[in-house]
PDB file of N, CA and C in Angstrom:
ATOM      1  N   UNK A   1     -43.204 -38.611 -20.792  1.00  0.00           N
ATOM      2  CA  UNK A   1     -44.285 -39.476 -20.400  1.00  0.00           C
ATOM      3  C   UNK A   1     -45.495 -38.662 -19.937  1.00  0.00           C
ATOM      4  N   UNK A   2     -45.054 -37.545 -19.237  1.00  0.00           N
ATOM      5  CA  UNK A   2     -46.549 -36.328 -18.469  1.00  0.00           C
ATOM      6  C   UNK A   2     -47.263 -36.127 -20.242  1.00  0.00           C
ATOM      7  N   UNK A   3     -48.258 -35.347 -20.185  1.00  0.00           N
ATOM      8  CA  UNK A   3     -48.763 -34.701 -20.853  1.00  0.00           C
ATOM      9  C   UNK A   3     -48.180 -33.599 -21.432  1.00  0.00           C
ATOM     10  N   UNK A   4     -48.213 -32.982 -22.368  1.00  0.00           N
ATOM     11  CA  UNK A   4     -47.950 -31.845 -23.124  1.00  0.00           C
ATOM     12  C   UNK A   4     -48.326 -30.526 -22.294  1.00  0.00           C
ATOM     13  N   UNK A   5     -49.490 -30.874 -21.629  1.00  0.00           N
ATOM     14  CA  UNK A   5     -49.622 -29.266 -20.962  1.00  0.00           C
ATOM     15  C   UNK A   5     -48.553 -29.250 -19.567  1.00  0.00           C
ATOM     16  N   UNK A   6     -48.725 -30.841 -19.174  1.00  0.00           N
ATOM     17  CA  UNK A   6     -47.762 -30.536 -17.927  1.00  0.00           C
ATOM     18  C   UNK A   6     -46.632 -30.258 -18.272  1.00  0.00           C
ATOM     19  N   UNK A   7     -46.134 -31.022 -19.544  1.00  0.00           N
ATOM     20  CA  UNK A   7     -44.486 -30.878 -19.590  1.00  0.00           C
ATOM     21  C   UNK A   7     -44.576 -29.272 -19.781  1.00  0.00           C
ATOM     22  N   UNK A   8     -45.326 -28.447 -20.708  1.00  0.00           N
ATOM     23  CA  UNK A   8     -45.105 -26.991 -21.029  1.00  0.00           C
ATOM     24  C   UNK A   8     -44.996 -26.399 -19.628  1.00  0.00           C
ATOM     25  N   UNK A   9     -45.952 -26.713 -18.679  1.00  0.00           N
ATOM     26  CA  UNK A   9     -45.836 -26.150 -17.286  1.00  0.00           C
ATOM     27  C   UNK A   9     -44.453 -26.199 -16.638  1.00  0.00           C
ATOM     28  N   UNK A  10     -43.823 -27.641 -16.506  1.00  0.00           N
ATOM     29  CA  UNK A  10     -42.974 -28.093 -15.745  1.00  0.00           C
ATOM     30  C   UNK A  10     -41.733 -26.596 -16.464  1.00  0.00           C
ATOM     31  N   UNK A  11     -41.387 -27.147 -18.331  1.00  0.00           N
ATOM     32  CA  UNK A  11     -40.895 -26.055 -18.895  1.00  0.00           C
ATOM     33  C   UNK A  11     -40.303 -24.882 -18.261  1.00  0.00           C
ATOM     34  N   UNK A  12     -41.960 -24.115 -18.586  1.00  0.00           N
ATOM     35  CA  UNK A  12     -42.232 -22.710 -18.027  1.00  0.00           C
ATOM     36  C   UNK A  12     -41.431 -22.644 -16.668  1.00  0.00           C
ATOM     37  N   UNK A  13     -41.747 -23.500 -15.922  1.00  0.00           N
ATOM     38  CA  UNK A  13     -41.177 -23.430 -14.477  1.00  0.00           C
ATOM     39  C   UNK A  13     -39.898 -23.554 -14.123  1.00  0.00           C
ATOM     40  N   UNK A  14     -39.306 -24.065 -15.285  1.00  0.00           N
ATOM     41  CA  UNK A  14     -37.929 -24.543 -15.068  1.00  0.00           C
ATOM     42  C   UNK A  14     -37.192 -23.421 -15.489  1.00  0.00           C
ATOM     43  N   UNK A  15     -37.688 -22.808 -16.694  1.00  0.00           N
ATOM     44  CA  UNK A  15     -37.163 -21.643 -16.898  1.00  0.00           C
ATOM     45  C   UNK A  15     -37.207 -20.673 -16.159  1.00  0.00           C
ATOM     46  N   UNK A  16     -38.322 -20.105 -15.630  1.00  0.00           N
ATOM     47  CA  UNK A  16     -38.842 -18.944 -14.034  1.00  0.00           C
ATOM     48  C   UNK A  16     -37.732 -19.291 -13.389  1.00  0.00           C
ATOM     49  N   UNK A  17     -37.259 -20.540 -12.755  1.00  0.00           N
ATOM     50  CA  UNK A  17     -36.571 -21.003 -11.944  1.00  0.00           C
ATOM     51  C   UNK A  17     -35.333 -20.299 -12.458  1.00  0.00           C
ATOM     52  N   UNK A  18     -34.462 -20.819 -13.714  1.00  0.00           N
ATOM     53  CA  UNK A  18     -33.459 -20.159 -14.206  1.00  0.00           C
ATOM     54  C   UNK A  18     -33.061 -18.703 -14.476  1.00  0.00           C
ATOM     55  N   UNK A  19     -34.001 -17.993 -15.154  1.00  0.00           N
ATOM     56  CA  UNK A  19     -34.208 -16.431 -14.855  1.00  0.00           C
ATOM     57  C   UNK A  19     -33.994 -15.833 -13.411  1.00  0.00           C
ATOM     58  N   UNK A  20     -34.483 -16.667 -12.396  1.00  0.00           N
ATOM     59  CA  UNK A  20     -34.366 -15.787 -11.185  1.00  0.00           C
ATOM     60  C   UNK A  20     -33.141 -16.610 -10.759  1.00  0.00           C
ATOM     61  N   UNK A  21     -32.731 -17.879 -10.454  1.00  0.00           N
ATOM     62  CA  UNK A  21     -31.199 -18.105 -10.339  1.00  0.00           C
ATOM     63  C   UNK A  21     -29.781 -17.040 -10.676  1.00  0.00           C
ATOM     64  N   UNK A  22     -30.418 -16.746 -12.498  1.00  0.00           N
ATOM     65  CA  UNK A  22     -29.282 -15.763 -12.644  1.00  0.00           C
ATOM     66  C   UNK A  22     -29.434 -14.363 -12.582  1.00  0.00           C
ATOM     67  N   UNK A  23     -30.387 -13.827 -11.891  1.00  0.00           N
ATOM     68  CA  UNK A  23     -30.535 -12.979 -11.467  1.00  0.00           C
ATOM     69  C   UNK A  23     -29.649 -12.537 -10.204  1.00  0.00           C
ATOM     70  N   UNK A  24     -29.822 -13.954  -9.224  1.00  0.00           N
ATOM     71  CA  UNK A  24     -29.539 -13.819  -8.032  1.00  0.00           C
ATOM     72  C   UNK A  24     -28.062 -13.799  -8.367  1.00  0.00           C
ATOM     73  N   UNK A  25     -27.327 -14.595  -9.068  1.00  0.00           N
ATOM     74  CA  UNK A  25     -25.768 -15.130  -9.686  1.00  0.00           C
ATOM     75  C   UNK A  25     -25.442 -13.557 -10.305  1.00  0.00           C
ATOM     76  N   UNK A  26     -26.224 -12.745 -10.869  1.00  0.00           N
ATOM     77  CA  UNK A  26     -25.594 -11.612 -11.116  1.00  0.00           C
ATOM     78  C   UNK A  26     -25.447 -10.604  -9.854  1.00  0.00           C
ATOM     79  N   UNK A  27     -26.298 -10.487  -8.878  1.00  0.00           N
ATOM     80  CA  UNK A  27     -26.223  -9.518  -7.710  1.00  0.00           C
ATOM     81  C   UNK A  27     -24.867  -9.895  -6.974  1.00  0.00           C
ATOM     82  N   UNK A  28     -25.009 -11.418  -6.954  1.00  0.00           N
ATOM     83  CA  UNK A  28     -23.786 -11.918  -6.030  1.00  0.00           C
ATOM     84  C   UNK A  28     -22.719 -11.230  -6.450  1.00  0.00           C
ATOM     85  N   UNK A  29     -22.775 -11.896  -8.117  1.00  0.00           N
ATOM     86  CA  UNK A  29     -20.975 -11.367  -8.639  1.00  0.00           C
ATOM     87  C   UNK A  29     -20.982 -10.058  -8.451  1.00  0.00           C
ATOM     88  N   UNK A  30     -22.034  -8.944  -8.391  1.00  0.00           N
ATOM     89  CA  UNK A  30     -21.933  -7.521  -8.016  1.00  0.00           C
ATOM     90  C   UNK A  30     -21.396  -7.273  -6.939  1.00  0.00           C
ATOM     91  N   UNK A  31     -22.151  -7.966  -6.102  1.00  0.00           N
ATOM     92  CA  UNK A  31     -21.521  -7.207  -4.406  1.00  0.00           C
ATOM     93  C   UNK A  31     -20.569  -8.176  -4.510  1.00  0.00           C
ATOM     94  N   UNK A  32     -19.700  -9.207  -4.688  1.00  0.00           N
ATOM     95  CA  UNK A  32     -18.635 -10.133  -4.157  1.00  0.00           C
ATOM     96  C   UNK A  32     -17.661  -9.378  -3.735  1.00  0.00           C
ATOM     97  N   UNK A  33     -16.917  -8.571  -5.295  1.00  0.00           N
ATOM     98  CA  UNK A  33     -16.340  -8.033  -4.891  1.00  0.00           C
ATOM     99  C   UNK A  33     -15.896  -6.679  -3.571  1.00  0.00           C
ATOM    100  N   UNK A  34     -17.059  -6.294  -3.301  1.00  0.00           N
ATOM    101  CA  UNK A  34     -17.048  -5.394  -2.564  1.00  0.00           C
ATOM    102  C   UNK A  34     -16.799  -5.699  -1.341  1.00  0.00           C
ATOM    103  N   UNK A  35     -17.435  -6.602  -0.676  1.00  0.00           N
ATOM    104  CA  UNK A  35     -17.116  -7.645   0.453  1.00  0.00           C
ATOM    105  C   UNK A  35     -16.075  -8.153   0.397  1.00  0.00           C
ATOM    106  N   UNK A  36     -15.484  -9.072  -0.634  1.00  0.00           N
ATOM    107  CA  UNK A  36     -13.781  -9.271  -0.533  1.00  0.00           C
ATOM    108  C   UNK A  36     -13.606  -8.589  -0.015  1.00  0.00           C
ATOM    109  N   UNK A  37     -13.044  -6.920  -0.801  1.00  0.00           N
ATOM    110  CA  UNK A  37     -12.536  -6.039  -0.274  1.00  0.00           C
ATOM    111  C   UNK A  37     -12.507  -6.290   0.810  1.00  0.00           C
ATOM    112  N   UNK A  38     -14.138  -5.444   1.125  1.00  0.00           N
ATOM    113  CA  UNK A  38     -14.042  -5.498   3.102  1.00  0.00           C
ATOM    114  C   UNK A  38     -13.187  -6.697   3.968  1.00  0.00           C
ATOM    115  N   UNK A  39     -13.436  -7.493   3.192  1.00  0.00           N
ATOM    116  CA  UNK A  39     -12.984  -8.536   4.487  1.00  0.00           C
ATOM    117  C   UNK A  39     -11.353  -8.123   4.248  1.00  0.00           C
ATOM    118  N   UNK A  40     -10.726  -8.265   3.064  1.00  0.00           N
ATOM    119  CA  UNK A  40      -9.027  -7.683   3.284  1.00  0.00           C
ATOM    120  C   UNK A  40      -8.824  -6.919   4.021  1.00  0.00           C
ATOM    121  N   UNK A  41      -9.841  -5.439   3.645  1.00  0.00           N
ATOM    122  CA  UNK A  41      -9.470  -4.238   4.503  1.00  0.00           C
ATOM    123  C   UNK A  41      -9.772  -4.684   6.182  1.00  0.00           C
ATOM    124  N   UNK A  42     -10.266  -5.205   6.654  1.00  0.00           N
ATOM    125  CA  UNK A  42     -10.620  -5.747   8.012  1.00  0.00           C
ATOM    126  C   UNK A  42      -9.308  -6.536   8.084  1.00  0.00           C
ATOM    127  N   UNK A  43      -8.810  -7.560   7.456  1.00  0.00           N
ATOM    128  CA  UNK A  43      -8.078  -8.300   8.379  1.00  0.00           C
ATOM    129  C   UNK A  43      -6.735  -7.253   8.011  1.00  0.00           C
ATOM    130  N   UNK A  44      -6.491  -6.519   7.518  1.00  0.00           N
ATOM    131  CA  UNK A  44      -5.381  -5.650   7.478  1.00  0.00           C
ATOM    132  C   UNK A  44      -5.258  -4.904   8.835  1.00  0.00           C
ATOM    133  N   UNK A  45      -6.176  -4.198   9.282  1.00  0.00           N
ATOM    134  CA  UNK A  45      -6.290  -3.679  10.253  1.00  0.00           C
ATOM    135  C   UNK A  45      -6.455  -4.465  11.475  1.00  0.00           C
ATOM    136  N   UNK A  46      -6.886  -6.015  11.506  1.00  0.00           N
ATOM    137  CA  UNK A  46      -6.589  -6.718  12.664  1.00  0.00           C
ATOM    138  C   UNK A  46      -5.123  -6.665  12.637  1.00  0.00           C
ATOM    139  N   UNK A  47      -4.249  -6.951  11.770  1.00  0.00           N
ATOM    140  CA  UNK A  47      -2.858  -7.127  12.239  1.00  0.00           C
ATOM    141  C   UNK A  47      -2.130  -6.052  12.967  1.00  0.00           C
ATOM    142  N   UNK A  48      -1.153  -7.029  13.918  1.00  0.00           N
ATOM    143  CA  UNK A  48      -0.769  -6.062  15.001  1.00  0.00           C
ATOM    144  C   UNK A  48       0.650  -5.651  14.201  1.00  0.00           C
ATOM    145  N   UNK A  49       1.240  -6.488  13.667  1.00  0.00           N
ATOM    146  CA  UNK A  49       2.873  -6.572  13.361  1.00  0.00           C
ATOM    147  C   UNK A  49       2.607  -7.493  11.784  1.00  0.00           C
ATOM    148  N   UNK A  50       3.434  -6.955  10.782  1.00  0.00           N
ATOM    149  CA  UNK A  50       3.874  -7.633  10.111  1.00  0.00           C
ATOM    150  C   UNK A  50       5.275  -9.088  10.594  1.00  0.00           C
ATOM    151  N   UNK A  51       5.823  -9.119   9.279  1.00  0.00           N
ATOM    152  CA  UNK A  51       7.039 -10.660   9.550  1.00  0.00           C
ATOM    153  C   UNK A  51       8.070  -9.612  10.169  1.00  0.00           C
ATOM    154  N   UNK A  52       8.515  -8.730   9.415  1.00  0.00           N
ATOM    155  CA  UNK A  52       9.420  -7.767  10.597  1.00  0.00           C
ATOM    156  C   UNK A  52       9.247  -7.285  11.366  1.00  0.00           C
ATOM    157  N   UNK A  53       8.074  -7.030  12.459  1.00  0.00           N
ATOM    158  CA  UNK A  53       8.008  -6.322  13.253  1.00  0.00           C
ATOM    159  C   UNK A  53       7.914  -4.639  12.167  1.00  0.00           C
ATOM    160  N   UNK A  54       6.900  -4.767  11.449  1.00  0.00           N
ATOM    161  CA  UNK A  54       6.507  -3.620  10.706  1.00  0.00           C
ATOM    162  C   UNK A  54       5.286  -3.354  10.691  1.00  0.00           C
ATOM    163  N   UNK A  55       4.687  -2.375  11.174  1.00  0.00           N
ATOM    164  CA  UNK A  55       3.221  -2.156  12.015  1.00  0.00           C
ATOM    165  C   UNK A  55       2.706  -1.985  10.432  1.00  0.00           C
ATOM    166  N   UNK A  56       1.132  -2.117  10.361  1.00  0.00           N
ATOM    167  CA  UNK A  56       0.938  -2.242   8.898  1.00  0.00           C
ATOM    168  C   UNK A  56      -0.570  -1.212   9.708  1.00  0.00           C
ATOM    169  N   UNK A  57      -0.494   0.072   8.437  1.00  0.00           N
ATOM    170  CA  UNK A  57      -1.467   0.876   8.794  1.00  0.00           C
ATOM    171  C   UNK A  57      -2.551   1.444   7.413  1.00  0.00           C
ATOM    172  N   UNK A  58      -3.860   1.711   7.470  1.00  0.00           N
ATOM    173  CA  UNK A  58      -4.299   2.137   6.615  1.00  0.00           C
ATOM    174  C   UNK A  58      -4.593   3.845   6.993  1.00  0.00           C
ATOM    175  N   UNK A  59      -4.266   4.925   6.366  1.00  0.00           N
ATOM    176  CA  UNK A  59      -4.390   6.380   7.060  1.00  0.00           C
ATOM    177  C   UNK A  59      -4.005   7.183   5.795  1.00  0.00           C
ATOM    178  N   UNK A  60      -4.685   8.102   5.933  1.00  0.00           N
ATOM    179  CA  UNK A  60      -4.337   9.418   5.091  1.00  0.00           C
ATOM    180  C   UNK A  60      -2.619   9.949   5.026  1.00  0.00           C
ATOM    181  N   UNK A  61      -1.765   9.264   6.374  1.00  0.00           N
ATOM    182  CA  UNK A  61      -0.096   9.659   6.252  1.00  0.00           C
ATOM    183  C   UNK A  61       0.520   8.084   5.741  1.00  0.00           C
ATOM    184  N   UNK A  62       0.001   7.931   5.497  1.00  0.00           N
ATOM    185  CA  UNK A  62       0.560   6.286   5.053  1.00  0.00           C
ATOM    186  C   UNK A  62       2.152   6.762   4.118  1.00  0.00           C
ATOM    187  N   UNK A  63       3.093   6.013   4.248  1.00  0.00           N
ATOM    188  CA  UNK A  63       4.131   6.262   3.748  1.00  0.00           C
ATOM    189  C   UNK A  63       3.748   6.096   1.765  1.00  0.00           C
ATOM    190  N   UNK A  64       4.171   7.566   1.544  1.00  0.00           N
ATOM    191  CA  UNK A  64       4.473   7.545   0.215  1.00  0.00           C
ATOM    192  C   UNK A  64       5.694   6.564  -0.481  1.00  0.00           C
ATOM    193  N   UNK A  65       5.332   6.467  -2.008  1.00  0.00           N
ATOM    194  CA  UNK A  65       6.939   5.954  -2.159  1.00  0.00           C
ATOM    195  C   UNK A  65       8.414   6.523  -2.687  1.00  0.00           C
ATOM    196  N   UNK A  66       7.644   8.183  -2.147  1.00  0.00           N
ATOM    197  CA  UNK A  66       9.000   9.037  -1.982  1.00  0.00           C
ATOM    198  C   UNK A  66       9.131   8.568  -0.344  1.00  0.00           C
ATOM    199  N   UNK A  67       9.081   8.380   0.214  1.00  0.00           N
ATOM    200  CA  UNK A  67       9.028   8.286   1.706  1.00  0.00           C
ATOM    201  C   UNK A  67       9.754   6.692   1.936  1.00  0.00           C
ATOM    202  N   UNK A  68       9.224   5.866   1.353  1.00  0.00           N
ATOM    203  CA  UNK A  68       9.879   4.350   1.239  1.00  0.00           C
ATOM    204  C   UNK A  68      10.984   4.565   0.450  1.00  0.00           C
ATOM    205  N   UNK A  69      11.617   5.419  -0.438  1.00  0.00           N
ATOM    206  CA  UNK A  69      13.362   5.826  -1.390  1.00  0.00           C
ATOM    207  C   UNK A  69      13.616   6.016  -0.574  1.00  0.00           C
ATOM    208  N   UNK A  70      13.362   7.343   0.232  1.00  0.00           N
ATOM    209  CA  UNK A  70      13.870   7.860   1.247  1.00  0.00           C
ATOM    210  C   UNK A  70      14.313   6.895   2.611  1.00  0.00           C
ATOM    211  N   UNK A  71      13.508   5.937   3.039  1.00  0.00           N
ATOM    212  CA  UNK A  71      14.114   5.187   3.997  1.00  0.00           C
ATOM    213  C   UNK A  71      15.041   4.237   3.491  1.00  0.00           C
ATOM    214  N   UNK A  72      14.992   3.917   2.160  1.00  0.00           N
ATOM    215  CA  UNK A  72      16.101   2.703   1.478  1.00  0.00           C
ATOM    216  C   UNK A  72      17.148   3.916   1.896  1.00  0.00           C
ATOM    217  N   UNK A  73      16.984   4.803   1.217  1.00  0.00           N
ATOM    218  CA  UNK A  73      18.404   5.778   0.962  1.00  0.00           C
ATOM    219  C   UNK A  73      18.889   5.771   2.312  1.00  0.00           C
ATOM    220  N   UNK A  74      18.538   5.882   3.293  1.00  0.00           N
ATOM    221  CA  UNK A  74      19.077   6.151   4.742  1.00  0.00           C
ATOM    222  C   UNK A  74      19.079   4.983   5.376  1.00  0.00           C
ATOM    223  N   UNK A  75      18.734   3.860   4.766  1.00  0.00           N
ATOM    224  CA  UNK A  75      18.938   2.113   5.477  1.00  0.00           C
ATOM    225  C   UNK A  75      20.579   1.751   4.941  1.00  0.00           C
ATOM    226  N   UNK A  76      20.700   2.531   2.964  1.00  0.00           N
ATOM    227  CA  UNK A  76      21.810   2.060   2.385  1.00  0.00           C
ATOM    228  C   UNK A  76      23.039   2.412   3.497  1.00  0.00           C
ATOM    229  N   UNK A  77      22.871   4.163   3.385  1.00  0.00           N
ATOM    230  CA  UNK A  77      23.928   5.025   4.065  1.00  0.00           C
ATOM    231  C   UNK A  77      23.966   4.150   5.601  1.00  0.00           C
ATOM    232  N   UNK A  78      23.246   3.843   6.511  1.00  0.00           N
ATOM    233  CA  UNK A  78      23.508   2.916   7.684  1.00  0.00           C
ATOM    234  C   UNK A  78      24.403   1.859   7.314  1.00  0.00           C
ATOM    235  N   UNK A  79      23.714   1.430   6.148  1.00  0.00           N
ATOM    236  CA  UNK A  79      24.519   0.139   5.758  1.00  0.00           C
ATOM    237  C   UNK A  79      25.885   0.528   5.806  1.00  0.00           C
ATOM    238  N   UNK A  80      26.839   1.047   4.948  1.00  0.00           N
ATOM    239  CA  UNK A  80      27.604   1.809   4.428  1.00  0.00           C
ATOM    240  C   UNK A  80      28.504   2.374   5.356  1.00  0.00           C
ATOM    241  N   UNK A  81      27.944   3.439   6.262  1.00  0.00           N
ATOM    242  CA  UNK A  81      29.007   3.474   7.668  1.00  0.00           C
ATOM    243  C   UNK A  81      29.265   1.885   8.587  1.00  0.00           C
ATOM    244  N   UNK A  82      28.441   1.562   8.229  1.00  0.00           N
ATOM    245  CA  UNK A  82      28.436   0.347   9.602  1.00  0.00           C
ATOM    246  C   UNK A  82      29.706  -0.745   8.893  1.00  0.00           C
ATOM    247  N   UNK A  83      29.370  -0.855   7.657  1.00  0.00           N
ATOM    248  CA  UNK A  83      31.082  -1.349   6.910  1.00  0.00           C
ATOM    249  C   UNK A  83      32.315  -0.362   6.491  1.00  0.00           C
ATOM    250  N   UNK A  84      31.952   0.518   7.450  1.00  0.00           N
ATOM    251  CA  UNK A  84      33.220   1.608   7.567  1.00  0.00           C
ATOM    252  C   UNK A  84      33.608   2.119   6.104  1.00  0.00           C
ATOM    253  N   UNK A  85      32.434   2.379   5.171  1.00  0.00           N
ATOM    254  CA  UNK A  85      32.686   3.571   4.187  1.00  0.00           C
ATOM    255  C   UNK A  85      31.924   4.835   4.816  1.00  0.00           C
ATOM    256  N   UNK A  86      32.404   5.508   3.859  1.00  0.00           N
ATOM    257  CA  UNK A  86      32.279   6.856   4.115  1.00  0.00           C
ATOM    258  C   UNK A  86      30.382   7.101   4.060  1.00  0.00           C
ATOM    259  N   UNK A  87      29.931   6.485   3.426  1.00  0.00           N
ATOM    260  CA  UNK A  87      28.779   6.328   3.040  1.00  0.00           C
ATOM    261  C   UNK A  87      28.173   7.400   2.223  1.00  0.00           C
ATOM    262  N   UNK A  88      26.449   7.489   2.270  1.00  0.00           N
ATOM    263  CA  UNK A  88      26.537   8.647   1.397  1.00  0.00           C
ATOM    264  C   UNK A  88      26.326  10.118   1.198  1.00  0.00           C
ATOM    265  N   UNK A  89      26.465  10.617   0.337  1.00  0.00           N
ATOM    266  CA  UNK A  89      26.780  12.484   0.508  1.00  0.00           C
ATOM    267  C   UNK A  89      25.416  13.018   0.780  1.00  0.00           C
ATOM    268  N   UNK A  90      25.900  13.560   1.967  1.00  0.00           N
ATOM    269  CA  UNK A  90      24.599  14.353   2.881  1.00  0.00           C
ATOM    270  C   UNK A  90      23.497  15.026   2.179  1.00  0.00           C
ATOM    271  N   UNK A  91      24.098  15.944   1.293  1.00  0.00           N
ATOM    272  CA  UNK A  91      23.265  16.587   0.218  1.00  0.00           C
ATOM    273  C   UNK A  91      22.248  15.505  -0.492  1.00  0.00           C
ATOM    274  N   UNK A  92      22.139  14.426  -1.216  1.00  0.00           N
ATOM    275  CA  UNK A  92      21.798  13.430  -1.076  1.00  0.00           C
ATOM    276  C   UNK A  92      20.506  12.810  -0.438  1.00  0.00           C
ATOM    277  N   UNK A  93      20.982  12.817   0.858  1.00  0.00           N
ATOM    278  CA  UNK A  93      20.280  11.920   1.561  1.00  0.00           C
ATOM    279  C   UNK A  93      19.167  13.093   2.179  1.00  0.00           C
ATOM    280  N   UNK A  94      19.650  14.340   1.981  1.00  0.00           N
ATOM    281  CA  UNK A  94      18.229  15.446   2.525  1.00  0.00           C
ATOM    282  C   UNK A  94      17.441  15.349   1.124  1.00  0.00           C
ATOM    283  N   UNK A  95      17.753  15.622   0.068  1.00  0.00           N
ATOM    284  CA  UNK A  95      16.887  15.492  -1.464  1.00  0.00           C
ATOM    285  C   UNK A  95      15.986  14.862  -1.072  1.00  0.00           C
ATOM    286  N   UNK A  96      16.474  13.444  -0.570  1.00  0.00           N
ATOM    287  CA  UNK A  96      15.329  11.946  -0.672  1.00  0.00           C
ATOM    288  C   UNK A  96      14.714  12.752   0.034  1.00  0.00           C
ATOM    289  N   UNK A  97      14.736  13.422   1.227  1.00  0.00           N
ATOM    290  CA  UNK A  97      13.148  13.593   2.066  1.00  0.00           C
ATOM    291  C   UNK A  97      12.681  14.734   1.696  1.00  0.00           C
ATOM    292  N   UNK A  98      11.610  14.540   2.323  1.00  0.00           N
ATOM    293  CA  UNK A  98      10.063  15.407   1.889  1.00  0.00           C
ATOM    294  C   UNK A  98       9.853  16.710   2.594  1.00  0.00           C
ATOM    295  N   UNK A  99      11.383  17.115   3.456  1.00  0.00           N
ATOM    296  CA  UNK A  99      11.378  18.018   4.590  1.00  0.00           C
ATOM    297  C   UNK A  99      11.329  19.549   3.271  1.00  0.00           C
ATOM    298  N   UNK A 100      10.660  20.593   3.593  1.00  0.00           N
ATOM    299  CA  UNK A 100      10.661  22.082   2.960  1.00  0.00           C
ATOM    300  C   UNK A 100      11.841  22.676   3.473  1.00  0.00           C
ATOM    301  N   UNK A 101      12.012  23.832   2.466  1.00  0.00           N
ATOM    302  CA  UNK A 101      13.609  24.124   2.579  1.00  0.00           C
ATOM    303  C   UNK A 101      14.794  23.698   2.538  1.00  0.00           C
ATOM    304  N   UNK A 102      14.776  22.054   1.369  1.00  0.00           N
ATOM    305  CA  UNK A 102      15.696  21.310   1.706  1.00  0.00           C
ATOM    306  C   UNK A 102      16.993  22.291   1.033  1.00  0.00           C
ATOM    307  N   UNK A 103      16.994  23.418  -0.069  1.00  0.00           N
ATOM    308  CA  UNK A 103      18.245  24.406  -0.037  1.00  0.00           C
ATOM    309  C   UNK A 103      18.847  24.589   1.106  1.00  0.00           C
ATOM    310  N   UNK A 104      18.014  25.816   1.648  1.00  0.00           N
ATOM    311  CA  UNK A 104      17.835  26.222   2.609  1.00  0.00           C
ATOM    312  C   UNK A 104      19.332  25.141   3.762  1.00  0.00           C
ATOM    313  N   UNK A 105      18.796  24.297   3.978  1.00  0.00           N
ATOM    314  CA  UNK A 105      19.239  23.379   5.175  1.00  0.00           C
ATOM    315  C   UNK A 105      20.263  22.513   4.544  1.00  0.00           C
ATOM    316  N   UNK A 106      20.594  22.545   3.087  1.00  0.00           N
ATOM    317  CA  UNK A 106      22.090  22.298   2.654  1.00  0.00           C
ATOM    318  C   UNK A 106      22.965  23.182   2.684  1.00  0.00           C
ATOM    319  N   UNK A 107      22.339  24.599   2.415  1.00  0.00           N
ATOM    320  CA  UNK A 107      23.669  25.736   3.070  1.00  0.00           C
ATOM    321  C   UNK A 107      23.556  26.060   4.329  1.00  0.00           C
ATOM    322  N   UNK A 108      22.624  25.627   4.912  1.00  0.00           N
ATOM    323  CA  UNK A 108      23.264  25.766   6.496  1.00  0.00           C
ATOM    324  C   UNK A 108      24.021  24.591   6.711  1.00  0.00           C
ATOM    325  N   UNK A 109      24.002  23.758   6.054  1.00  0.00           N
ATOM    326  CA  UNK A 109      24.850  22.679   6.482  1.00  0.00           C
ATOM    327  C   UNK A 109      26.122  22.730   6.227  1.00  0.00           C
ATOM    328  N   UNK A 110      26.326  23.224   4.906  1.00  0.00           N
ATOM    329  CA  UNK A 110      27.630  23.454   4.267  1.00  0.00           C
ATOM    330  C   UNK A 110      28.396  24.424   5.027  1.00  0.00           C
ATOM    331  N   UNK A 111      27.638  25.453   5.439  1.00  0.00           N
ATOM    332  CA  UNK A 111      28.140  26.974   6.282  1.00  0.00           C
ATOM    333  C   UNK A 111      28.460  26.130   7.882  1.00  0.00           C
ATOM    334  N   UNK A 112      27.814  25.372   8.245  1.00  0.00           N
ATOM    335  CA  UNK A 112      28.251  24.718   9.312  1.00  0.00           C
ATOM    336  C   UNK A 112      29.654  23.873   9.408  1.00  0.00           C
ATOM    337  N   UNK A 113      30.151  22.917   8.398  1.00  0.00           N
ATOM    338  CA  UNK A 113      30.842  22.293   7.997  1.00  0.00           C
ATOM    339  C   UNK A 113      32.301  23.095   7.810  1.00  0.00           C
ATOM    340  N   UNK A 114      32.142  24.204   7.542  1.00  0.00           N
ATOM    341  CA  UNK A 114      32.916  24.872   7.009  1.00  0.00           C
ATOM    342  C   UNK A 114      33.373  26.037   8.242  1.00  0.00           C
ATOM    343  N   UNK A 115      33.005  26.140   8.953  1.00  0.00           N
ATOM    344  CA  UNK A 115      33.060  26.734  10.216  1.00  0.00           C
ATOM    345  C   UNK A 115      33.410  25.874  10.949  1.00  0.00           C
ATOM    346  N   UNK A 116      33.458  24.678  10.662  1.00  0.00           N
ATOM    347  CA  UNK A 116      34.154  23.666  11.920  1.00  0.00           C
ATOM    348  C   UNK A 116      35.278  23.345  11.436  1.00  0.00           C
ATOM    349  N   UNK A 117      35.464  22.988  10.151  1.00  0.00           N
ATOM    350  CA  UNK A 117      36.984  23.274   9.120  1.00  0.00           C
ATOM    351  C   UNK A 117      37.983  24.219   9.576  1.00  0.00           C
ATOM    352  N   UNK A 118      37.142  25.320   9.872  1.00  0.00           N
ATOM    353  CA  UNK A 118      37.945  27.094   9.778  1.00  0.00           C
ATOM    354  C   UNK A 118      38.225  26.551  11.363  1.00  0.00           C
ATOM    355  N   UNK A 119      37.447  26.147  12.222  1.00  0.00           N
ATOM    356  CA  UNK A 119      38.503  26.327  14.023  1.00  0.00           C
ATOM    357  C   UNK A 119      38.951  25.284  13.962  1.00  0.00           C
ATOM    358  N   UNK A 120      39.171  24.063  13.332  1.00  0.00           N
ATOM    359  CA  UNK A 120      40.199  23.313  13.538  1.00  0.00           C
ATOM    360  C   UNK A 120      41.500  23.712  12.805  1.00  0.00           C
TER     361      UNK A 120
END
């Protein structure tokens, strides 16, 4: 019903309008993600305790998941004595950890073992 020059105006304007809308719709989707983030990483670090009573930490020593085998392996062996098996072989359960010299501290173990053998 407007005129031809207005409608071209209105147009023009509607489009300006749209160009800078998705302009703005592209910055957003840029930073969104980044802010998610933040906000996870923030409420991670508000928590005091996980559901088990498992402190939840973000840090440069954060448990590896040689470090998480390693605690299954030594949760199993708990398991295991506590139903009165023998549970499992020592040699074993030093591998899983991350301690240096784990040779080393299987023949002292063995040389220990074996010296308590010999005086009984």
């Amino acid at each position: 019903m407007a005129e031809s020059v207005v409608q071209q105006t209105m147009i023009a304007g509607f489009q300006e309008e749209m160009q800078l809308y998705q302009q703005v719709m592209a910055q957003v989707a840029q930073m969104a993600r980044g802010i998610a983030e933040g906000m996870l990483i923030d409420s991670i670090h508000s928590m005091k305790a996980g559901k088990y009573s498992t402190k939840v930490t973000c840090s440069p020593m954060a448990p590896t998941m040689r470090v998480i085998k390693a605690a299954e392996a030594f949760e199993l062996h708990k398991v295991l004595r506590e139903a009165g098996d023998v549970g499992l072989n020592p040699d074993d359960l030093i591998d899983a950890t991350d301690v240096a010299d784990k040779e080393k501290l299987k023949r002292g173990r063995q040389q220990l073992v074996a010296s308590m053998q010999g005086a009984a």
